[in-house]
N, C-alpha and C. Protein backbone atom coordinates (compact mmCIF):
# COMPACT_ATOMS: atom_id res chain seq x y z
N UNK A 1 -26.87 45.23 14.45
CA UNK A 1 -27.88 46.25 14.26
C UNK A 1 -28.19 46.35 12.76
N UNK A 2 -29.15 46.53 12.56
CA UNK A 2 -29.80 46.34 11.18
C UNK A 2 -29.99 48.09 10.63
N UNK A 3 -29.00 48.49 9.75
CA UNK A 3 -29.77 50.04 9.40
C UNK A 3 -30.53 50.28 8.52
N UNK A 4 -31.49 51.28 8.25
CA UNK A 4 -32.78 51.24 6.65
C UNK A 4 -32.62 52.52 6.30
N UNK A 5 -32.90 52.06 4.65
CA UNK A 5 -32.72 53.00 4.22
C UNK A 5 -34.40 53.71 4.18
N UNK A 6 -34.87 54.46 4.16
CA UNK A 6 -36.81 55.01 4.13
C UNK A 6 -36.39 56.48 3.41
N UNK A 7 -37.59 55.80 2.78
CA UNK A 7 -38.05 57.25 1.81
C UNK A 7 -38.70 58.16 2.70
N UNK A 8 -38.45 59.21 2.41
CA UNK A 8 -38.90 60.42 3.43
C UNK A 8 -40.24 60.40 3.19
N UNK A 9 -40.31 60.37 2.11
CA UNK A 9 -41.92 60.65 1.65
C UNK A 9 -42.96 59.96 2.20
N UNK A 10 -43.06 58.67 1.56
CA UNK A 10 -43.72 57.64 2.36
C UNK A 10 -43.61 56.92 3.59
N UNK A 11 -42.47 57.04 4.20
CA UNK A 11 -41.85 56.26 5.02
C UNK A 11 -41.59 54.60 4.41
N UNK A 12 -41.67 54.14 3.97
CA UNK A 12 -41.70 52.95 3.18
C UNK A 12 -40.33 52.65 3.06
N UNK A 13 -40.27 51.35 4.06
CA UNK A 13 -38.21 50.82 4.01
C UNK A 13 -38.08 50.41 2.37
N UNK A 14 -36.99 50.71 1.99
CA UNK A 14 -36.21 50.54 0.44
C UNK A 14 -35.49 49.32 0.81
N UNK A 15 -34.02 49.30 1.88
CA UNK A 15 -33.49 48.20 1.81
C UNK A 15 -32.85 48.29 3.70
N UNK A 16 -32.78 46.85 3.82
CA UNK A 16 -32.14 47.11 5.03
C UNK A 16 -30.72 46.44 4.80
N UNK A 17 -29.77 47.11 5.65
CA UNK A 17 -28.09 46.62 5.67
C UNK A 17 -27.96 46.26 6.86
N UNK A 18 -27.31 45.21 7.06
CA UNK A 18 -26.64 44.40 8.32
C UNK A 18 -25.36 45.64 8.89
N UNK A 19 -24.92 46.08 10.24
CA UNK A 19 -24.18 46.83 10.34
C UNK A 19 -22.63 45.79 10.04
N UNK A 20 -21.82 46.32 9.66
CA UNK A 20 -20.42 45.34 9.67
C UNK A 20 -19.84 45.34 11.29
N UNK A 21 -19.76 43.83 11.17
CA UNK A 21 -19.15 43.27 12.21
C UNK A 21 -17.00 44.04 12.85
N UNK A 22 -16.46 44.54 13.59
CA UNK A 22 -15.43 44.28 13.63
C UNK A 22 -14.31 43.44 12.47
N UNK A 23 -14.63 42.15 12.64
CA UNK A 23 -13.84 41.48 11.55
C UNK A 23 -14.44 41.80 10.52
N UNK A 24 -15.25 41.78 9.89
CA UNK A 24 -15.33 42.34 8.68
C UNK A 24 -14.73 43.80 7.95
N UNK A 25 -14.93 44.36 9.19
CA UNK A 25 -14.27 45.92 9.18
C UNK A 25 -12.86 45.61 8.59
N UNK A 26 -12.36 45.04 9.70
CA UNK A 26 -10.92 44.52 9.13
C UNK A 26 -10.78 43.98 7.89
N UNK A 27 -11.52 43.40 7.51
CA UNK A 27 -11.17 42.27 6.22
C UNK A 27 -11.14 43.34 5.27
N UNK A 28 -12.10 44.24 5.31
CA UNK A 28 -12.29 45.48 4.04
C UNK A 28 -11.23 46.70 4.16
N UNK A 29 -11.02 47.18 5.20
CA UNK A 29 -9.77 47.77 5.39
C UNK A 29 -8.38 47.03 4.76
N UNK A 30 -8.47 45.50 4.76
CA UNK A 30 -6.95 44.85 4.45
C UNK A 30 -7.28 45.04 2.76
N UNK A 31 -8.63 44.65 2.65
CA UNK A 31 -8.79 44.29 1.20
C UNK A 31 -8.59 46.25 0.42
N UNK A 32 -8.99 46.91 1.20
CA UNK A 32 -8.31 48.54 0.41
C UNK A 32 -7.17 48.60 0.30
N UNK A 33 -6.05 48.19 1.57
CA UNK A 33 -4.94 48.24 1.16
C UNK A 33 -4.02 47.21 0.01
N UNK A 34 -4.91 46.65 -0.02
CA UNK A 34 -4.45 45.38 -1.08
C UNK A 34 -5.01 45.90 -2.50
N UNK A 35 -5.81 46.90 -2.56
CA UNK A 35 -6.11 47.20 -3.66
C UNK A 35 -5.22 48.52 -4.21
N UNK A 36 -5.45 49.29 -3.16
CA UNK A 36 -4.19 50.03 -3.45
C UNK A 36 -2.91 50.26 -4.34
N UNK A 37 -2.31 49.18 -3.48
CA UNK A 37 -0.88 48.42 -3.83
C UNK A 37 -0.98 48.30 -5.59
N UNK A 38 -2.53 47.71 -5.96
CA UNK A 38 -2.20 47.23 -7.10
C UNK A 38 -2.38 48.85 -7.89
N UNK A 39 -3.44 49.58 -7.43
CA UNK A 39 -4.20 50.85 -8.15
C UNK A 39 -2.87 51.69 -8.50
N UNK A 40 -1.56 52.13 -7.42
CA UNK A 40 -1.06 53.15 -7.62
C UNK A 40 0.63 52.45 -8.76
N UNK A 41 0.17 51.36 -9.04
CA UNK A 41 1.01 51.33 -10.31
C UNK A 41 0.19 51.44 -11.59
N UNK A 42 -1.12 51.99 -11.84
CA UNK A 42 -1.94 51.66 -13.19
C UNK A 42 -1.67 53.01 -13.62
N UNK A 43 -1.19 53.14 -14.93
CA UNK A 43 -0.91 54.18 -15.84
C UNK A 43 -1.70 55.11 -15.41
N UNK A 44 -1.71 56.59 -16.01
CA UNK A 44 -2.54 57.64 -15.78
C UNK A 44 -3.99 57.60 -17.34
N UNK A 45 -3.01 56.82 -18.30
CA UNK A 45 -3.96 56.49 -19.65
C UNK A 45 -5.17 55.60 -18.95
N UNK A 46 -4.27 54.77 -18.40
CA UNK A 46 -5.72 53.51 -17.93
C UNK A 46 -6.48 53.98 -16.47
N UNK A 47 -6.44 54.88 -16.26
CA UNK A 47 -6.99 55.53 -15.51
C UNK A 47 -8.07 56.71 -16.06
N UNK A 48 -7.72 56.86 -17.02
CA UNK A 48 -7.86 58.29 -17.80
C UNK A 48 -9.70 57.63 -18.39
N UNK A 49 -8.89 55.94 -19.24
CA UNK A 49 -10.34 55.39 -19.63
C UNK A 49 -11.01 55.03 -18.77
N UNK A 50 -10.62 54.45 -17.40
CA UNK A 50 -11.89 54.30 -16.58
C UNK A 50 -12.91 55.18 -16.29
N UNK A 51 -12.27 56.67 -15.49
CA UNK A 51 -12.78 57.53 -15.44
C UNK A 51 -13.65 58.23 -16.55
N UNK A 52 -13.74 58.21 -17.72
CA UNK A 52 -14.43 58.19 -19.09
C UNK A 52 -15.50 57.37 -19.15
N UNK A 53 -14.98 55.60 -18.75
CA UNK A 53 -16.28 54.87 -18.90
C UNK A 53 -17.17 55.02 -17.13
N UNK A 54 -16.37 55.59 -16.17
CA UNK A 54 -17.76 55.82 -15.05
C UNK A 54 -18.64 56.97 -15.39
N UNK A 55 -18.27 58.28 -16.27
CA UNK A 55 -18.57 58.83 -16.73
C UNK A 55 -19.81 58.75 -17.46
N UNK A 56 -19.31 57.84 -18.35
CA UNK A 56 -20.17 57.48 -19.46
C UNK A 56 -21.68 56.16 -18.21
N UNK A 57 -21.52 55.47 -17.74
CA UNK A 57 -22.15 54.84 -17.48
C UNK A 57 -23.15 55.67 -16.28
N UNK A 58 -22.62 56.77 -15.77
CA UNK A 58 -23.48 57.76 -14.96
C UNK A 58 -24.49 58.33 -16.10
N UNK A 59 -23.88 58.50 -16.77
CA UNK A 59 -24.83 59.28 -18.24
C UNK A 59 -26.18 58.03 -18.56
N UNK A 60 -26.22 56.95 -18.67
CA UNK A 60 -26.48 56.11 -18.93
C UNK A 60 -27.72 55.30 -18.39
N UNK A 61 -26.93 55.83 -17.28
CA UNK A 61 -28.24 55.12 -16.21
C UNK A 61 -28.39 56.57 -15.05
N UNK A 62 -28.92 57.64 -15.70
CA UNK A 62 -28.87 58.56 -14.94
C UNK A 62 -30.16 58.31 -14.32
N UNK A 63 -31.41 57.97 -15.10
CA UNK A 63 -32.33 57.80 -14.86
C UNK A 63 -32.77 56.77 -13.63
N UNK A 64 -31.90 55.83 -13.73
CA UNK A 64 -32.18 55.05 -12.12
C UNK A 64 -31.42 55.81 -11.18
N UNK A 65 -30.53 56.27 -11.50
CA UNK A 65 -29.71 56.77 -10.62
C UNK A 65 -30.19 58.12 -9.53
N UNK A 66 -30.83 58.91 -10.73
CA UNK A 66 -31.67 60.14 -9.87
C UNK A 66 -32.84 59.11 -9.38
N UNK A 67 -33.86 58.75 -9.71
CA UNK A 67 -34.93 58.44 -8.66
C UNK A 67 -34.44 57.63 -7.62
N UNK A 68 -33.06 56.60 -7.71
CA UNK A 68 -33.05 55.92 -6.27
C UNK A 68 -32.71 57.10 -5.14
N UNK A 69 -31.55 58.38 -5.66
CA UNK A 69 -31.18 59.48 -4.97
C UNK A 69 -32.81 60.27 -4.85
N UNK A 70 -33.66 60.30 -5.23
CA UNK A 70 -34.89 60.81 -4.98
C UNK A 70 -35.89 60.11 -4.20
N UNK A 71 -35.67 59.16 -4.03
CA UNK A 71 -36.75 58.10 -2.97
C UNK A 71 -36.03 57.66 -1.82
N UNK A 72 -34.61 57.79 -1.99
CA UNK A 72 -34.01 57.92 -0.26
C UNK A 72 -33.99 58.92 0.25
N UNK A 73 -33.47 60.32 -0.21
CA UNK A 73 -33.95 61.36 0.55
C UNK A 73 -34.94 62.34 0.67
N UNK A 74 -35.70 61.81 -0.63
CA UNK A 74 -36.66 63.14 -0.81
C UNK A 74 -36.50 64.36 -1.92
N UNK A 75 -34.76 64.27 -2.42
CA UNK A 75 -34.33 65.44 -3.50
C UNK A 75 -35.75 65.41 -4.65
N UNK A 76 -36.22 66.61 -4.86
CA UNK A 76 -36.67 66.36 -6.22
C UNK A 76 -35.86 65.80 -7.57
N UNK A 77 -36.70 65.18 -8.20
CA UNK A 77 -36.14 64.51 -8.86
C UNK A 77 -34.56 65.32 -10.08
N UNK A 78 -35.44 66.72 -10.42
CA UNK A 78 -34.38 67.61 -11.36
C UNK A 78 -33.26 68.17 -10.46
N UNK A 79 -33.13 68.28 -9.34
CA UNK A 79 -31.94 68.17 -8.41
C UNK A 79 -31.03 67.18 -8.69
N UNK A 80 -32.02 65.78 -8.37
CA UNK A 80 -30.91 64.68 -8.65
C UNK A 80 -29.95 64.69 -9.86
N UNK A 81 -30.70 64.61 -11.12
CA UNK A 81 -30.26 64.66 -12.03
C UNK A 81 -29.76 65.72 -12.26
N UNK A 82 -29.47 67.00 -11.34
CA UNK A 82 -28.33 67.93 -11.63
C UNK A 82 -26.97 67.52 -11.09
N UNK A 83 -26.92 66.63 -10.08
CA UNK A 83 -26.34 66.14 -9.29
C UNK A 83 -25.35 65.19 -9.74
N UNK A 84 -26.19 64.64 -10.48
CA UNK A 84 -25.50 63.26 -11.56
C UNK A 84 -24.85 64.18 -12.74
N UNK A 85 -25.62 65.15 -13.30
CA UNK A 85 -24.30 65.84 -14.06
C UNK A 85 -23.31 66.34 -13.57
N UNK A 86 -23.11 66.54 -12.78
CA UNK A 86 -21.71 67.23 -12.20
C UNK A 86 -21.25 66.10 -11.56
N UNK A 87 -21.35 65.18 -11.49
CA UNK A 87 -20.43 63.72 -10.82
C UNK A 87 -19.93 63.39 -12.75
N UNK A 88 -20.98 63.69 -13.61
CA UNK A 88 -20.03 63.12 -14.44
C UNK A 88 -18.95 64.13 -15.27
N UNK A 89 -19.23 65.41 -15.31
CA UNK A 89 -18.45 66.47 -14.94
C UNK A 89 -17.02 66.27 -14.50
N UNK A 90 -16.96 66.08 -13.08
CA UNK A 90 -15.81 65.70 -11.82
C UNK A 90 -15.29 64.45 -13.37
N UNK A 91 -15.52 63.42 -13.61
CA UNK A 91 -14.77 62.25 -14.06
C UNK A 91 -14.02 63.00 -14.74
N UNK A 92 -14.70 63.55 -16.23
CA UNK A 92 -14.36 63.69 -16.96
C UNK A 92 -13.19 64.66 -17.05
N UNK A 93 -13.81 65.68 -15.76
CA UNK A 93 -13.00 67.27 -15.07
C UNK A 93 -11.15 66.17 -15.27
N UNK A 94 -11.50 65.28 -14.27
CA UNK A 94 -10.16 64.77 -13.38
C UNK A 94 -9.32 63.61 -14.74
N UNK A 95 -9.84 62.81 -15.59
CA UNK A 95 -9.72 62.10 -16.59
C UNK A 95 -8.79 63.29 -17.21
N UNK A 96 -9.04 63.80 -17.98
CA UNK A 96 -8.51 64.95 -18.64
C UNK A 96 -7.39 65.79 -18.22
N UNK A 97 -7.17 65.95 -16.69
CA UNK A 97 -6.72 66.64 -16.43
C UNK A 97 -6.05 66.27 -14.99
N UNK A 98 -6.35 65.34 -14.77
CA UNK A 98 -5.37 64.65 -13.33
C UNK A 98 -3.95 64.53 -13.44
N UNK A 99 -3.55 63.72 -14.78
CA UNK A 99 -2.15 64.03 -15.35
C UNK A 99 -1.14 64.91 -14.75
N UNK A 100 -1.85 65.65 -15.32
CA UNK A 100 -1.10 66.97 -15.13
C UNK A 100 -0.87 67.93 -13.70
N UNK A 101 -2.15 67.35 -13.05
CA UNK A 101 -1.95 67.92 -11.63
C UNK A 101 -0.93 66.89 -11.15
N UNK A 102 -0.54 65.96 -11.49
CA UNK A 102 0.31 65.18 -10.59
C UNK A 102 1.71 65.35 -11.22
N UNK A 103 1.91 65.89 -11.90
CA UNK A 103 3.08 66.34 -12.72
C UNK A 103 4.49 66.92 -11.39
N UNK A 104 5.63 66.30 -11.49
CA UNK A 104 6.75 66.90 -10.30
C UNK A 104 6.88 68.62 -10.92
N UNK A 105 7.00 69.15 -9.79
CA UNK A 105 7.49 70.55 -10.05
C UNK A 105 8.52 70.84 -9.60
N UNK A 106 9.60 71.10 -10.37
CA UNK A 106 10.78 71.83 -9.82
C UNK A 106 10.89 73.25 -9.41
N UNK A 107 11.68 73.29 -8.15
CA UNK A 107 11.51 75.06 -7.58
C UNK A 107 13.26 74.99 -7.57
N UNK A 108 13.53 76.08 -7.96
CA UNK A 108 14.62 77.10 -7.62
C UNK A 108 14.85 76.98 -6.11
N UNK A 109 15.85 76.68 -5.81
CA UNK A 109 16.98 76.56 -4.64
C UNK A 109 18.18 76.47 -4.61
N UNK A 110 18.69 76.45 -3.55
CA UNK A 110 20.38 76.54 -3.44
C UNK A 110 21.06 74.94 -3.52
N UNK A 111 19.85 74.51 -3.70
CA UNK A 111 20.22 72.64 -3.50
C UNK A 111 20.52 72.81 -5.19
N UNK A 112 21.19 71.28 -5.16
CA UNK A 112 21.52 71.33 -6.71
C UNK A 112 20.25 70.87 -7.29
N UNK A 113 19.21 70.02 -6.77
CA UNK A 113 18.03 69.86 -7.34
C UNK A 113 16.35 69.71 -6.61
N UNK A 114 15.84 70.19 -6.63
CA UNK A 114 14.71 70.36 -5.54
C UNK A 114 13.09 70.53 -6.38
N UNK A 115 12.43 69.84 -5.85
CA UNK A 115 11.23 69.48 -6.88
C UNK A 115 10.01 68.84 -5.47
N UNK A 116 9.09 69.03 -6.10
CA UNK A 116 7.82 68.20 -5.45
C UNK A 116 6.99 67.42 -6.04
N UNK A 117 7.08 66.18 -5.47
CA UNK A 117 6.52 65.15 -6.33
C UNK A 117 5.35 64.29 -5.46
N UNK A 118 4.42 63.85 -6.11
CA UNK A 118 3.08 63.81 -5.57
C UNK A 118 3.30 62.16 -6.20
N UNK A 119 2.64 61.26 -4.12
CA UNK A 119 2.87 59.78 -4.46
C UNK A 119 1.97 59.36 -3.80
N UNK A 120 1.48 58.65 -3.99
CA UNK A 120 0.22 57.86 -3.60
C UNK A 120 0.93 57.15 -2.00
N UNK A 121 0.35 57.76 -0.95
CA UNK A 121 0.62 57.16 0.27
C UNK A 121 0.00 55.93 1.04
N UNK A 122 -1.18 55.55 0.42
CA UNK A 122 -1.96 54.82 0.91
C UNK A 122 -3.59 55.38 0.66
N UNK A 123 -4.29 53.86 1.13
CA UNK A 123 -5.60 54.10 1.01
C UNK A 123 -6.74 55.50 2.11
N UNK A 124 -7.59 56.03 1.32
CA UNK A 124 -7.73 57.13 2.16
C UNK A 124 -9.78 57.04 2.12
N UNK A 125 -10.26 57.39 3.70
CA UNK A 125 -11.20 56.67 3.94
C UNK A 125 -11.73 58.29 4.02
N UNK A 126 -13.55 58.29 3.63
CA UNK A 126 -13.89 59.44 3.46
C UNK A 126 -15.42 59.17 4.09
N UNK A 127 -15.39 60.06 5.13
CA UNK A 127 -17.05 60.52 5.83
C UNK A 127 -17.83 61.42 4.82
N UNK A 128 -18.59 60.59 4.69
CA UNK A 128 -19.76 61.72 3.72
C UNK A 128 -20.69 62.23 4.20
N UNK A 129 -21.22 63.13 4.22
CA UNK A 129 -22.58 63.88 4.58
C UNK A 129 -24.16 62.71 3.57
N UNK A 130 -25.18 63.22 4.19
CA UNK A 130 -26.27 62.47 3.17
C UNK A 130 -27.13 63.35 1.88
N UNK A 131 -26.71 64.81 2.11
CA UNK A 131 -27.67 65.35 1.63
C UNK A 131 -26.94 65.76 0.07
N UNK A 132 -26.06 65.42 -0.49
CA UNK A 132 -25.82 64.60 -1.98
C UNK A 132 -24.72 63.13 -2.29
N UNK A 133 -25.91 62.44 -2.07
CA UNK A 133 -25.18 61.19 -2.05
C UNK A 133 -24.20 60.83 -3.23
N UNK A 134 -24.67 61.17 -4.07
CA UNK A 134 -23.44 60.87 -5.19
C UNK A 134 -22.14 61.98 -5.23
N UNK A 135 -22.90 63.17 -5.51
CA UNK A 135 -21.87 64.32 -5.77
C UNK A 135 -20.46 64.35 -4.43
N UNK A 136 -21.04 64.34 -3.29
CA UNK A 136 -20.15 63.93 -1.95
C UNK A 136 -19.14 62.89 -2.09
N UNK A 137 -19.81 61.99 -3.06
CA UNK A 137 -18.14 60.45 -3.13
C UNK A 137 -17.55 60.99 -3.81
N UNK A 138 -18.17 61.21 -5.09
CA UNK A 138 -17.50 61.76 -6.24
C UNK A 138 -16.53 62.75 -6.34
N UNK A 139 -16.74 63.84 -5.93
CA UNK A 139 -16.43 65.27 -5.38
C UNK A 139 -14.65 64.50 -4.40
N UNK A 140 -14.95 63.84 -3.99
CA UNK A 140 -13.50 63.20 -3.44
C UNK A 140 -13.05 62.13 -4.23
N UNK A 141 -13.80 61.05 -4.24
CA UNK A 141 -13.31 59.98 -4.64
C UNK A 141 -12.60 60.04 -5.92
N UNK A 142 -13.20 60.52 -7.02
CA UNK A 142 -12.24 60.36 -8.53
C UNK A 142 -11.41 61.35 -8.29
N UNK A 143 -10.93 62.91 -7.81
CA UNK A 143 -9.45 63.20 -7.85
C UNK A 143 -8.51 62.15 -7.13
N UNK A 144 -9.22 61.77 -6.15
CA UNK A 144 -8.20 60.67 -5.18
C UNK A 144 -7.72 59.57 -6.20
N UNK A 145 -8.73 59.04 -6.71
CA UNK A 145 -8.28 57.54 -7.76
C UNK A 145 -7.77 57.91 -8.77
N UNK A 146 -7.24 59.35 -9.24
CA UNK A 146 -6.77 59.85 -10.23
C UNK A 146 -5.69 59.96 -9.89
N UNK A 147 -5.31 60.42 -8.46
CA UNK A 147 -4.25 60.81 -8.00
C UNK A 147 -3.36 59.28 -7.51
């Protein structure tokens, strides 16, 4: 099945996507967990600069970025580009400050030592809504890759 993307406005197809096959499904599911594996040993520093340079490159190309989010659904255009500031917001939010949310906490108990510590369990798959396409990944995706 073939899905399209159409501008509300005009109706006018933008792009069409092939639906993924089963095996392919699989292949991208193996290939997350394989990425994984490698993601949850990368420092919180080298994490810290990625999140800085997606940041920076949302800033950058905000301008394609809001009109393609404006000709697939229709957002006016100063929506979009409110949209794109607060995705680069979230980076910078979580860059800065992910660290520290992942920090072990020790609690008071009768045990001789008792703490909670936050570990990357695996790859984690996220349903998005359409009506902010960026802010919706974002909004999950960089605390997750931070975490």
């Amino acid at each position: 099945m073939t899905l399209r993307s159409i501008n509300p406005y005009n109706g006018v197809v933008i792009e069409e996507f092939e639906q993924y096959s089963d095996l392919k499904l699989e292949e991208l599911l193996m290939q997350s967990a394989n990425a994984f594996e490698l993601w949850k040993r990368t420092d919180f520093s080298s994490r810290k600069l990625l999140l800085k340079k997606v940041a920076e490159n949302l800033k950058r190309n905000a301008r394609e970025y809001a009109l393609s989010i404006t000709m697939e659904m229709g957002k006016p255009i100063i929506e979009s580009h409110g949209e794109l500031e607060k995705c680069v917001w979230v980076c910078n939010y979580y860059a800065e400050n992910g660290e520290a949310f992942m920090k072990e906490e020790f609690a008071g108990t009768d045990a001789f030592l008792s703490y909670v510590r936050y570990e990357p369990l695996g790859p984690v798959l996220g349903i998005m809504p359409w009506n902010f396409p960026f802010w919706q990944v974002f909004r999950f995706a960089i605390p997750t890759l931070m975490a």
